[in-house]
PDB file of N, CA and C in Angstrom:
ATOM      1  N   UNK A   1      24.790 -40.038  17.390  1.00  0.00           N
ATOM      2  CA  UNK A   1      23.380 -39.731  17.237  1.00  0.00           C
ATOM      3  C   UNK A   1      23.088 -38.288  17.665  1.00  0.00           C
ATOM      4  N   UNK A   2      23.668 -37.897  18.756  1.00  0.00           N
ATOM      5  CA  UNK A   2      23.256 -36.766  19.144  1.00  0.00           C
ATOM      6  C   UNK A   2      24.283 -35.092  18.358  1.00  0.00           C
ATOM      7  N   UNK A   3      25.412 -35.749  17.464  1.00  0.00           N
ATOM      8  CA  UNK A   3      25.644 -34.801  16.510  1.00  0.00           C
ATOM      9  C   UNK A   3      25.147 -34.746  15.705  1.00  0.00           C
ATOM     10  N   UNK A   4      24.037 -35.635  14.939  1.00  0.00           N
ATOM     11  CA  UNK A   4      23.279 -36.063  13.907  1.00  0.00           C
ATOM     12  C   UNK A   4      22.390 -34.644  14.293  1.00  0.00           C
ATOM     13  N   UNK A   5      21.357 -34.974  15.286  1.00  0.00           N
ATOM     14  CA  UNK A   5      20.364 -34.565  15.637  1.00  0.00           C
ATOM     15  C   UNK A   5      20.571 -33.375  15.843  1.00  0.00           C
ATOM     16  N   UNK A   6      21.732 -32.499  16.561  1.00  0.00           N
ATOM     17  CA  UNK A   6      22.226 -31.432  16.495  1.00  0.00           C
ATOM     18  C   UNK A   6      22.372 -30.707  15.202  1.00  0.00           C
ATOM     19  N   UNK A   7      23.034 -31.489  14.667  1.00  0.00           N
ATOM     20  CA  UNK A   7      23.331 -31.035  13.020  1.00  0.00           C
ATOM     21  C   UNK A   7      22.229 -30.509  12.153  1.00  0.00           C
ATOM     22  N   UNK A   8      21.172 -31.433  12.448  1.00  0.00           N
ATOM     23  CA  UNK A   8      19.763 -31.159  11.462  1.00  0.00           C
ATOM     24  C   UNK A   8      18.805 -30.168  12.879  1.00  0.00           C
ATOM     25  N   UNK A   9      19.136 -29.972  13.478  1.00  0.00           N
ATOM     26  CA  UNK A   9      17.984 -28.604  14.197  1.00  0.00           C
ATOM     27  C   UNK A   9      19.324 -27.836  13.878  1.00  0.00           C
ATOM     28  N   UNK A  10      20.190 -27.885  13.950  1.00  0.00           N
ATOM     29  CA  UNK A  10      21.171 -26.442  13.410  1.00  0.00           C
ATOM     30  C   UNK A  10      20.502 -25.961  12.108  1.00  0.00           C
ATOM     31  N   UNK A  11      20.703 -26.688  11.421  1.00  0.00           N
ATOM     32  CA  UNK A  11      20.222 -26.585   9.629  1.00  0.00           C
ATOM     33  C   UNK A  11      18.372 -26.027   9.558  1.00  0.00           C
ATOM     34  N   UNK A  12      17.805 -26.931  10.278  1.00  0.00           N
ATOM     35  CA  UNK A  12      16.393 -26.255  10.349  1.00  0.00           C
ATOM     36  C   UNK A  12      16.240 -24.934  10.899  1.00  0.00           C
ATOM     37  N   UNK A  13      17.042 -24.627  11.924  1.00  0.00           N
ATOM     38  CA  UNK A  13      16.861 -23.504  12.604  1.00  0.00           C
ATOM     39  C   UNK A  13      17.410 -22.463  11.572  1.00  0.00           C
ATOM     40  N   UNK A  14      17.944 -22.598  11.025  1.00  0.00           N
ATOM     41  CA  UNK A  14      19.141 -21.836  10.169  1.00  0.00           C
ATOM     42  C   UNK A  14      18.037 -21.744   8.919  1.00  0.00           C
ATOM     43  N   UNK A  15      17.261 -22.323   8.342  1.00  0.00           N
ATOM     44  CA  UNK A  15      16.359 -22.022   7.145  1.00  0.00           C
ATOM     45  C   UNK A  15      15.375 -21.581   7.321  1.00  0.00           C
ATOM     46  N   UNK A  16      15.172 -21.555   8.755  1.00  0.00           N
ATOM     47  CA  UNK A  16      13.724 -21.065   9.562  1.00  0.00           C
ATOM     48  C   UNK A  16      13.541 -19.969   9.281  1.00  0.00           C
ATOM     49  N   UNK A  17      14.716 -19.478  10.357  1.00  0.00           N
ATOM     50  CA  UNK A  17      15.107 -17.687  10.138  1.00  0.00           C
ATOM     51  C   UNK A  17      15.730 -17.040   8.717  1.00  0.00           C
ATOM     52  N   UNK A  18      16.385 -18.062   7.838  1.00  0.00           N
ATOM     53  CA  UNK A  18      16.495 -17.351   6.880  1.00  0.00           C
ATOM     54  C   UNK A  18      15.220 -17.272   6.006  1.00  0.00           C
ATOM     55  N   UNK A  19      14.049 -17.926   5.965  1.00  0.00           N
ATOM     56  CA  UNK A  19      12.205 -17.891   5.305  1.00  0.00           C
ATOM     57  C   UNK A  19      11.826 -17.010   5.884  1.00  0.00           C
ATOM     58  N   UNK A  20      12.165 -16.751   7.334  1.00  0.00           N
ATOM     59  CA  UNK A  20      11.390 -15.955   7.665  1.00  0.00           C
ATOM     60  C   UNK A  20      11.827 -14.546   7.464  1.00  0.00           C
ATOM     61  N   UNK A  21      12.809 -14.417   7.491  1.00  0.00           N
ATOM     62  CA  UNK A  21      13.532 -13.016   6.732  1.00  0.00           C
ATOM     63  C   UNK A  21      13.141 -12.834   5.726  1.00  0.00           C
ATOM     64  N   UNK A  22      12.923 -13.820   4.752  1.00  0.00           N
ATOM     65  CA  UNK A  22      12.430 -13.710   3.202  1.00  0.00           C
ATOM     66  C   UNK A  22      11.412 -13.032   3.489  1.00  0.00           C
ATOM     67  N   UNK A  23       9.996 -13.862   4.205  1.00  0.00           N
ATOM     68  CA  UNK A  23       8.787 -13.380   4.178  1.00  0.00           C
ATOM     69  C   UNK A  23       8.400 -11.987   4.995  1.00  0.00           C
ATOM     70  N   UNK A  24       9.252 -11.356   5.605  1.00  0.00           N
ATOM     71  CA  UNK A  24       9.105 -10.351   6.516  1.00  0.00           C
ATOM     72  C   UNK A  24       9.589  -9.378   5.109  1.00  0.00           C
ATOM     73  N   UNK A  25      10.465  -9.179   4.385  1.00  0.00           N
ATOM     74  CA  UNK A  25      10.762  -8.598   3.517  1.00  0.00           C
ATOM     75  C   UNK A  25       9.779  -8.341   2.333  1.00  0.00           C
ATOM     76  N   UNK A  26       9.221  -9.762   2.182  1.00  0.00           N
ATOM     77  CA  UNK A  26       8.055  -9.297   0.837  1.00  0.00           C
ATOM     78  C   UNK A  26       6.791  -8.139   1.637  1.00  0.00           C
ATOM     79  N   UNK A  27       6.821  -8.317   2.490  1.00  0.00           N
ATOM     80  CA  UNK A  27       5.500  -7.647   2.813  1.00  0.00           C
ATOM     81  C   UNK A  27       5.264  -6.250   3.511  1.00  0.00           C
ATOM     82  N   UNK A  28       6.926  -5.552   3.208  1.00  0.00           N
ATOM     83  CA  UNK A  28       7.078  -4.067   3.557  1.00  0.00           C
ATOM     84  C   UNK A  28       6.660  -3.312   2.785  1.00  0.00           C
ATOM     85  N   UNK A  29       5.969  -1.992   3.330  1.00  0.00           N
ATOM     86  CA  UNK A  29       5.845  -0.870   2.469  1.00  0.00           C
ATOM     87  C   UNK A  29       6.795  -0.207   1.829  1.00  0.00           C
ATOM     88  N   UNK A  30       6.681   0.158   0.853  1.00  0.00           N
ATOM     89  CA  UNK A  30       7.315   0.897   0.129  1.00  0.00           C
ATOM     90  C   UNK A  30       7.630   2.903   0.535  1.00  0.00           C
ATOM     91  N   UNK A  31       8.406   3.147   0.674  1.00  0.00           N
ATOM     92  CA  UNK A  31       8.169   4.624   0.416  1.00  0.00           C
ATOM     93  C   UNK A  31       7.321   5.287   0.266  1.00  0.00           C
ATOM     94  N   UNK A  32       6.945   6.644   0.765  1.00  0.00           N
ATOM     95  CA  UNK A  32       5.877   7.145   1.025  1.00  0.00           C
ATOM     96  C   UNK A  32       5.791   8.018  -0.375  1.00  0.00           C
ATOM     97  N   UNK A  33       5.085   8.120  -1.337  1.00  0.00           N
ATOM     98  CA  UNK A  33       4.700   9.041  -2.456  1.00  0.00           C
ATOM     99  C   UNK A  33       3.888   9.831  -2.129  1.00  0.00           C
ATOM    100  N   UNK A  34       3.631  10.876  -3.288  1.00  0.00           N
ATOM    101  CA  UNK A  34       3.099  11.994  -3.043  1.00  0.00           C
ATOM    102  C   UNK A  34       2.471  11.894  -4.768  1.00  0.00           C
ATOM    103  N   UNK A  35       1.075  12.332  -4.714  1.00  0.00           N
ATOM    104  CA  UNK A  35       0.638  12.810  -6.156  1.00  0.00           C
ATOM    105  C   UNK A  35      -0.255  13.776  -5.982  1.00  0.00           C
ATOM    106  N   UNK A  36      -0.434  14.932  -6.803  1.00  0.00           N
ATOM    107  CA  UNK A  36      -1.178  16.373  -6.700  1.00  0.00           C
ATOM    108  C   UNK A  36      -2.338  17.120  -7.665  1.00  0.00           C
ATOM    109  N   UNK A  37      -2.865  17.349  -7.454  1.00  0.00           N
ATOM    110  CA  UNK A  37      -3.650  18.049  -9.034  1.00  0.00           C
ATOM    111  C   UNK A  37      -4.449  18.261  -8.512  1.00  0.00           C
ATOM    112  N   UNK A  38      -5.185  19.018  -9.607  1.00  0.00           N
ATOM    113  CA  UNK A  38      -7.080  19.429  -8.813  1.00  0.00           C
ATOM    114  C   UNK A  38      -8.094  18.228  -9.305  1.00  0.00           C
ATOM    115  N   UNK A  39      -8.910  18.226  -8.073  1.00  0.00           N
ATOM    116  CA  UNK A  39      -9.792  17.069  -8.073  1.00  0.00           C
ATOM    117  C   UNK A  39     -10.750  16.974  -9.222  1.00  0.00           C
ATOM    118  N   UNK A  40     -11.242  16.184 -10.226  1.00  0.00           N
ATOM    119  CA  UNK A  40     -12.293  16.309 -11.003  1.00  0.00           C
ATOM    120  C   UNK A  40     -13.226  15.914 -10.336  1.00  0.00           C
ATOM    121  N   UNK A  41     -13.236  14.511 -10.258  1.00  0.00           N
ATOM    122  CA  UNK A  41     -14.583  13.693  -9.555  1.00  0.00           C
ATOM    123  C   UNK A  41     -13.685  12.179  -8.630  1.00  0.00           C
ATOM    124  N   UNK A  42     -14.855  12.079  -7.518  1.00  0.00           N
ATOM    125  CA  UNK A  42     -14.500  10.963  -6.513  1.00  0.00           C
ATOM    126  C   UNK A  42     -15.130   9.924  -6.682  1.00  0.00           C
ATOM    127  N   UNK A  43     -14.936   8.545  -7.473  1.00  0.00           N
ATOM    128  CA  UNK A  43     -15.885   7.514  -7.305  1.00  0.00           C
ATOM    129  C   UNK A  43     -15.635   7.140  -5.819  1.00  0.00           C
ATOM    130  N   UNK A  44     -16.548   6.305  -5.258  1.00  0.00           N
ATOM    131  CA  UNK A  44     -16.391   4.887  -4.042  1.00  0.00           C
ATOM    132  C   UNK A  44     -16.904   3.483  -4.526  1.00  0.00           C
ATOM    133  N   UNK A  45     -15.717   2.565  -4.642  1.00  0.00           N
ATOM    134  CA  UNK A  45     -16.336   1.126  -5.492  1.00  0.00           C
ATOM    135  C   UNK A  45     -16.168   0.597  -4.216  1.00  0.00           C
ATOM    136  N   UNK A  46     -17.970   0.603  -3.412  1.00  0.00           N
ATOM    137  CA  UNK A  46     -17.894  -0.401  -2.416  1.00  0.00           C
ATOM    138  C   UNK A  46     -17.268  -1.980  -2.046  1.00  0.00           C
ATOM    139  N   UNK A  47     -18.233  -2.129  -3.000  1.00  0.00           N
ATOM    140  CA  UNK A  47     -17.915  -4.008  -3.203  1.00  0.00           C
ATOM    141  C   UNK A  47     -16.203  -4.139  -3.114  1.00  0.00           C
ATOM    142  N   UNK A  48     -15.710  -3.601  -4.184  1.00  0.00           N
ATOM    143  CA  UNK A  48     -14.261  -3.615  -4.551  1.00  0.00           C
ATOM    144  C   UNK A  48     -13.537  -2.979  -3.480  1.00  0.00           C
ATOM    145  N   UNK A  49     -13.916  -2.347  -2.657  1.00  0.00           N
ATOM    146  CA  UNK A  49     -13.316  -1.837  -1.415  1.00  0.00           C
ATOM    147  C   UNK A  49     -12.184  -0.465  -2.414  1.00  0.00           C
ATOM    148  N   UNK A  50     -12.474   0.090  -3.451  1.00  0.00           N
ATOM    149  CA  UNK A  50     -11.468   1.106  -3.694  1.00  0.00           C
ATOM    150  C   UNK A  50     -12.333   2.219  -3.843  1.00  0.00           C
ATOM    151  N   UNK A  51     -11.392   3.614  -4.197  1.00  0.00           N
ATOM    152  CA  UNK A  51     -11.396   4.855  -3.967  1.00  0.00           C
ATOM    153  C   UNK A  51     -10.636   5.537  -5.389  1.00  0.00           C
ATOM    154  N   UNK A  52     -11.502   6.088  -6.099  1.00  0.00           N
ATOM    155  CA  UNK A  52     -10.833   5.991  -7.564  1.00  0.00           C
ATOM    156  C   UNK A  52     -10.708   7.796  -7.542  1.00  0.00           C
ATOM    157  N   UNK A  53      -9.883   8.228  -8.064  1.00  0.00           N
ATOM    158  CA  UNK A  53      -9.671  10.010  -7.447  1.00  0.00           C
ATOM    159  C   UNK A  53      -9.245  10.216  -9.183  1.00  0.00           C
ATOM    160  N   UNK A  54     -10.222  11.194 -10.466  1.00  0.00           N
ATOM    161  CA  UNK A  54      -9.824  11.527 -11.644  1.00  0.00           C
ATOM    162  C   UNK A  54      -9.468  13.097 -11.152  1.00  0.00           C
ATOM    163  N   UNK A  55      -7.886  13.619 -11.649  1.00  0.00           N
ATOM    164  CA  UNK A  55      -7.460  14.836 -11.409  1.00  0.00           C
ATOM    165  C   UNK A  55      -8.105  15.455 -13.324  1.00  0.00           C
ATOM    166  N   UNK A  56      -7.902  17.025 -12.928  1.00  0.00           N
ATOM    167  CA  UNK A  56      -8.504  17.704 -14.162  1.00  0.00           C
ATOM    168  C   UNK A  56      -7.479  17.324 -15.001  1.00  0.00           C
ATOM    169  N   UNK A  57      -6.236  17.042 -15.041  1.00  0.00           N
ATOM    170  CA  UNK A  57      -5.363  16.721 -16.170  1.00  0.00           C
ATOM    171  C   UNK A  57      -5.733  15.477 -17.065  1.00  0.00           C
ATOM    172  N   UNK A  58      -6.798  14.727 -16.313  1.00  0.00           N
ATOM    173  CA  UNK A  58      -6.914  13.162 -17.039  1.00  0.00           C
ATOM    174  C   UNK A  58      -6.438  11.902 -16.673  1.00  0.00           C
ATOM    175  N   UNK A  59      -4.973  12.473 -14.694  1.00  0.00           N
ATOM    176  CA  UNK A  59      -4.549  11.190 -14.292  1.00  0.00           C
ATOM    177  C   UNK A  59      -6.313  10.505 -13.559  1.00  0.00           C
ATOM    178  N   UNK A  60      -5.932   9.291 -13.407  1.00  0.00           N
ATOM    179  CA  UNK A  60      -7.136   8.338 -12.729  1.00  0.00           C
ATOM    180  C   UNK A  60      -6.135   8.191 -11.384  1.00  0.00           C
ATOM    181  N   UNK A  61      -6.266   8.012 -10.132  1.00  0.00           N
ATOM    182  CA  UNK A  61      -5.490   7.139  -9.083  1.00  0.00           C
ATOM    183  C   UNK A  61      -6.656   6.564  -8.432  1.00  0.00           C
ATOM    184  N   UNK A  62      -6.229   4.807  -8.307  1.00  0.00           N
ATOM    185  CA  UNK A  62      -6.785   4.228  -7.241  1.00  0.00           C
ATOM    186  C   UNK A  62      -6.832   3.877  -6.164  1.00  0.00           C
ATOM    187  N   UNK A  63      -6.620   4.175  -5.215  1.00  0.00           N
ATOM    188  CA  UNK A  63      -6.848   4.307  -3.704  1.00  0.00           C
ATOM    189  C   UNK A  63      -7.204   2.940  -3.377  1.00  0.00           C
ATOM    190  N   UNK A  64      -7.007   1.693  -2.356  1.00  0.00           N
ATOM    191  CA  UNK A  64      -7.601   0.383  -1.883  1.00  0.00           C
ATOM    192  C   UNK A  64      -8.376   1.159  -0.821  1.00  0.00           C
ATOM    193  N   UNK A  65      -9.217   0.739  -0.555  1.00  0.00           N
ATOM    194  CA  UNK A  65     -10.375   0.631   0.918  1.00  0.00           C
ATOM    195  C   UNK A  65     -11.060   1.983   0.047  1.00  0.00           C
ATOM    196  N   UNK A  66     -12.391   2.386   0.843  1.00  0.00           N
ATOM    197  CA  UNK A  66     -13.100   3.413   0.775  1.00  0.00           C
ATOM    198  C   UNK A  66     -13.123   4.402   2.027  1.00  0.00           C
ATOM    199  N   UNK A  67     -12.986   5.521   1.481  1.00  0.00           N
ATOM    200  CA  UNK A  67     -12.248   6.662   2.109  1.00  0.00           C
ATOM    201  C   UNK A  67     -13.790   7.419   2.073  1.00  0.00           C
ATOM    202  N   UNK A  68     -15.037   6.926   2.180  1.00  0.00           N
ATOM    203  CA  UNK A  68     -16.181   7.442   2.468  1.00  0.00           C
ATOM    204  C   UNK A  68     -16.176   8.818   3.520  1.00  0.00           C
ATOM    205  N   UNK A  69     -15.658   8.141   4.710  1.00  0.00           N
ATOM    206  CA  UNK A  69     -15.513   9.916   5.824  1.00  0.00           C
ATOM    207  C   UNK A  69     -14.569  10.952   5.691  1.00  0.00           C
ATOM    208  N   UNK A  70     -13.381  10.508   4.280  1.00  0.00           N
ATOM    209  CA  UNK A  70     -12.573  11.859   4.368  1.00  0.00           C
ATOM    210  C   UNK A  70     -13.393  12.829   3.242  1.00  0.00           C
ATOM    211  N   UNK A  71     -12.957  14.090   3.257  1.00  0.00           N
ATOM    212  CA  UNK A  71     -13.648  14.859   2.437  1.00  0.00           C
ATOM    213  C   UNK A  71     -12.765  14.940   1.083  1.00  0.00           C
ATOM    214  N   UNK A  72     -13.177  15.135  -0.232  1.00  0.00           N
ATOM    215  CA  UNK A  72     -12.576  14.924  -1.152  1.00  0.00           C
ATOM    216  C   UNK A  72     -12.820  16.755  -2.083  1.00  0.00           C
ATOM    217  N   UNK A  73     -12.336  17.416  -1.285  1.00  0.00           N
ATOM    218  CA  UNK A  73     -12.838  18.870  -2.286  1.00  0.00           C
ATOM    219  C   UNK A  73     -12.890  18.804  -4.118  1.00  0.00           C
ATOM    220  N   UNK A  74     -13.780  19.049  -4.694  1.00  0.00           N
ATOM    221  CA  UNK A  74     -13.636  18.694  -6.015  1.00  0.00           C
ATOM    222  C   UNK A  74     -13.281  20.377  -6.704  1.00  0.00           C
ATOM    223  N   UNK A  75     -12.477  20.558  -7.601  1.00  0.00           N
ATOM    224  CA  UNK A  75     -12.126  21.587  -8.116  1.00  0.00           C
ATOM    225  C   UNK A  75     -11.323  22.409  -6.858  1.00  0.00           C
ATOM    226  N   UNK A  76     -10.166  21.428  -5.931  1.00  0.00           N
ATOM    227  CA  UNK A  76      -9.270  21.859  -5.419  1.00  0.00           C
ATOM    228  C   UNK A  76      -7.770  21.597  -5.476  1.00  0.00           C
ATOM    229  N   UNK A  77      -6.966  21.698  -5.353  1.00  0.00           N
ATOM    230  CA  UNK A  77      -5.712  21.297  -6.005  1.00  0.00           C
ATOM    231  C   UNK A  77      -5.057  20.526  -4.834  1.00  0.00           C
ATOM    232  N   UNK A  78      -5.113  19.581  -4.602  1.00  0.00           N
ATOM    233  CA  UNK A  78      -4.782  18.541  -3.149  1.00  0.00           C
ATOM    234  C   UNK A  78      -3.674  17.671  -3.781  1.00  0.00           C
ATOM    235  N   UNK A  79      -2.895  17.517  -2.621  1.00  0.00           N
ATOM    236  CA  UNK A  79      -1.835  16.688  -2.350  1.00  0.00           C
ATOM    237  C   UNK A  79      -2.095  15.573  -1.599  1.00  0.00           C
ATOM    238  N   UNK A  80      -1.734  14.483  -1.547  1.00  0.00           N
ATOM    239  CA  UNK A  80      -2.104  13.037  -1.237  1.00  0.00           C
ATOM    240  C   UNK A  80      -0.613  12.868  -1.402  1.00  0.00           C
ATOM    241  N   UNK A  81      -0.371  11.846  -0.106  1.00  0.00           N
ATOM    242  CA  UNK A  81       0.967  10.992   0.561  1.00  0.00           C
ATOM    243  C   UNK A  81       0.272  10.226   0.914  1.00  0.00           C
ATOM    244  N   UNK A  82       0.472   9.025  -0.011  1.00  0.00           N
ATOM    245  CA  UNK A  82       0.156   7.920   0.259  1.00  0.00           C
ATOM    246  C   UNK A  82       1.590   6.774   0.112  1.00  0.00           C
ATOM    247  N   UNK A  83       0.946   5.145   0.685  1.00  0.00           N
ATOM    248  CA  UNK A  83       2.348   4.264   0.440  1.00  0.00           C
ATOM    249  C   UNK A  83       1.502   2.743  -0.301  1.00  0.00           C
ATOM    250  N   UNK A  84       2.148   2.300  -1.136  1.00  0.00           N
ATOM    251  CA  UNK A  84       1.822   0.893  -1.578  1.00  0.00           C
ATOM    252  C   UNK A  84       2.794  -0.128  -0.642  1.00  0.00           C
ATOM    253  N   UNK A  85       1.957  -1.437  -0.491  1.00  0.00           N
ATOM    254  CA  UNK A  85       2.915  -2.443  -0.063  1.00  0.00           C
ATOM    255  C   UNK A  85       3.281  -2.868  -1.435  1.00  0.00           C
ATOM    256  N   UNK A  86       4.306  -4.138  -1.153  1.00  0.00           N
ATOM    257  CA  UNK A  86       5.059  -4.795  -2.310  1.00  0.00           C
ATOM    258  C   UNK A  86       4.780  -6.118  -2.113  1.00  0.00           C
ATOM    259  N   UNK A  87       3.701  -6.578  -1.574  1.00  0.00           N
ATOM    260  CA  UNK A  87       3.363  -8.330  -1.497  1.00  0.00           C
ATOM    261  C   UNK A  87       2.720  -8.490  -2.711  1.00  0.00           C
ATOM    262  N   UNK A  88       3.214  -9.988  -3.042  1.00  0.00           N
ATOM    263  CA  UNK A  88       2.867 -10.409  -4.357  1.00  0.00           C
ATOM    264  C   UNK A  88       1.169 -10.977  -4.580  1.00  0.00           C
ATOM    265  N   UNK A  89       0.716 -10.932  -3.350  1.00  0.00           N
ATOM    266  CA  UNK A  89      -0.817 -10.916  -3.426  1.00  0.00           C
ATOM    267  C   UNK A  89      -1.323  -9.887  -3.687  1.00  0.00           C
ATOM    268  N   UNK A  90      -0.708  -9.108  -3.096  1.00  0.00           N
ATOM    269  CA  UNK A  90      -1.875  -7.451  -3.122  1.00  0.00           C
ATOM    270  C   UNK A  90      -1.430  -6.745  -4.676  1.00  0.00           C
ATOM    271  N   UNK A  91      -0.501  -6.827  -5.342  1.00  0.00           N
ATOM    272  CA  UNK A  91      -0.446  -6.296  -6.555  1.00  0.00           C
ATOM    273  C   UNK A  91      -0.312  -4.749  -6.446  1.00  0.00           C
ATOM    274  N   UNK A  92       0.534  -4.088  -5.269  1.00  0.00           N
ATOM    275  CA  UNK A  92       0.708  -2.979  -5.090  1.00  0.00           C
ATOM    276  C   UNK A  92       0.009  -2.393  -4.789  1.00  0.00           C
ATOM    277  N   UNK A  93      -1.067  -2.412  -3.950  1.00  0.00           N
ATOM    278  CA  UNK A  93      -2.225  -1.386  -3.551  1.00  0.00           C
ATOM    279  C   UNK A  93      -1.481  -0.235  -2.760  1.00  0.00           C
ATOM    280  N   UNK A  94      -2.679   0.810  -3.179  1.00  0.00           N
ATOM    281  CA  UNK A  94      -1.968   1.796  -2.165  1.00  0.00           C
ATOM    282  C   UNK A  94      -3.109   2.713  -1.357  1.00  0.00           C
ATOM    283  N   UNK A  95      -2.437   3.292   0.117  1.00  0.00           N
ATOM    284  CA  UNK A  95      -2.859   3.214   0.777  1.00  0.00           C
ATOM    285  C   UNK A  95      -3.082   4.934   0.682  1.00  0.00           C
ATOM    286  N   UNK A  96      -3.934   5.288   1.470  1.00  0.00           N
ATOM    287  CA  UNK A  96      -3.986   7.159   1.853  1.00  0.00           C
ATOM    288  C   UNK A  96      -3.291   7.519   2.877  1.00  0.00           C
ATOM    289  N   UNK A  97      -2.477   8.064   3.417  1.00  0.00           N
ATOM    290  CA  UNK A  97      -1.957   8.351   4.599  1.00  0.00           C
ATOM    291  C   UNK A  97      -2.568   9.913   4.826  1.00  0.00           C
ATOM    292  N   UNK A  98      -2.552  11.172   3.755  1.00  0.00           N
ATOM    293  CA  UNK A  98      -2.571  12.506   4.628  1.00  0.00           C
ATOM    294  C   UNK A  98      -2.933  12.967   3.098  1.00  0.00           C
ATOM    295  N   UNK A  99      -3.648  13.802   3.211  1.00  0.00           N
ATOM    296  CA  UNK A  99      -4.545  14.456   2.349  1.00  0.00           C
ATOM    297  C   UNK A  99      -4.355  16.202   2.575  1.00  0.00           C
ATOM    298  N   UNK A 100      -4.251  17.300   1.964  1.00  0.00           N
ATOM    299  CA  UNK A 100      -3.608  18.743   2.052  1.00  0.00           C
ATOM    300  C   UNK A 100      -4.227  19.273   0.889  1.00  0.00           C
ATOM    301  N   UNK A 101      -5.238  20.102   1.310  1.00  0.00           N
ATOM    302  CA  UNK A 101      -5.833  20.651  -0.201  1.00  0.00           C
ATOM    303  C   UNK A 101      -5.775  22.640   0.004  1.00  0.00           C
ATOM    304  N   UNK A 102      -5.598  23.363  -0.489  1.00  0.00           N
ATOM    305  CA  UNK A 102      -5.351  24.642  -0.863  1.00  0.00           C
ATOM    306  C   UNK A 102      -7.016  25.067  -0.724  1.00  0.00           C
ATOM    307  N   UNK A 103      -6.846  26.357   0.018  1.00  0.00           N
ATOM    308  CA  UNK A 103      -7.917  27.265   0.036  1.00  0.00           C
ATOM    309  C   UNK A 103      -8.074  27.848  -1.196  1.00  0.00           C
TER     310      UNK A 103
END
């Protein structure tokens, strides 16, 4: 009885930590990116909690949360390092980390 019982908390313990490895893995960030151009215009989609940034070339980037207190120079040529997570809920959002815009 008591190799039984041993046997199956070995095995549970053993699938525990291997789920939980799984789930610690889905929910890392990704690498830190970088995207650049001069600013056209800054929406803020409250409700939606995003931050939509159109460069003069025509890219769109969406930003998650609202970035209301950083300053967004428009007709400046800024660099943004930002990171997305990779959880299968969030659908890749990405985040702002550091913002660098040219005099």
């Amino acid at each position: 009885m008591k190799k039984t019982t041993a046997t199956v908390c070995a095995l549970f313990l053993s699938s525990f930590v291997a789920g939980s490895a799984i789930a610690v893995e889905k929910y890392q960030f990704l690498p830190v990116e970088e995207v650049s151009g001069i600013i056209k215009d800054v929406k803020f989609d409250n409700p939606d909690f995003h931050t939509t940034l159109e460069f003069s070339d025509g890219r769109v980037v969406i930003f998650n949360s609202v970035y209301v207190g950083r300053v967004f120079p428009k007709n400046k040529y800024c660099t943004f390092k930002y990171k997305r997570d990779n959880t299968e809920l969030s659908q890749g959002r990405a985040y702002i980390l550091d913002i660098k815009c040219r005099e």
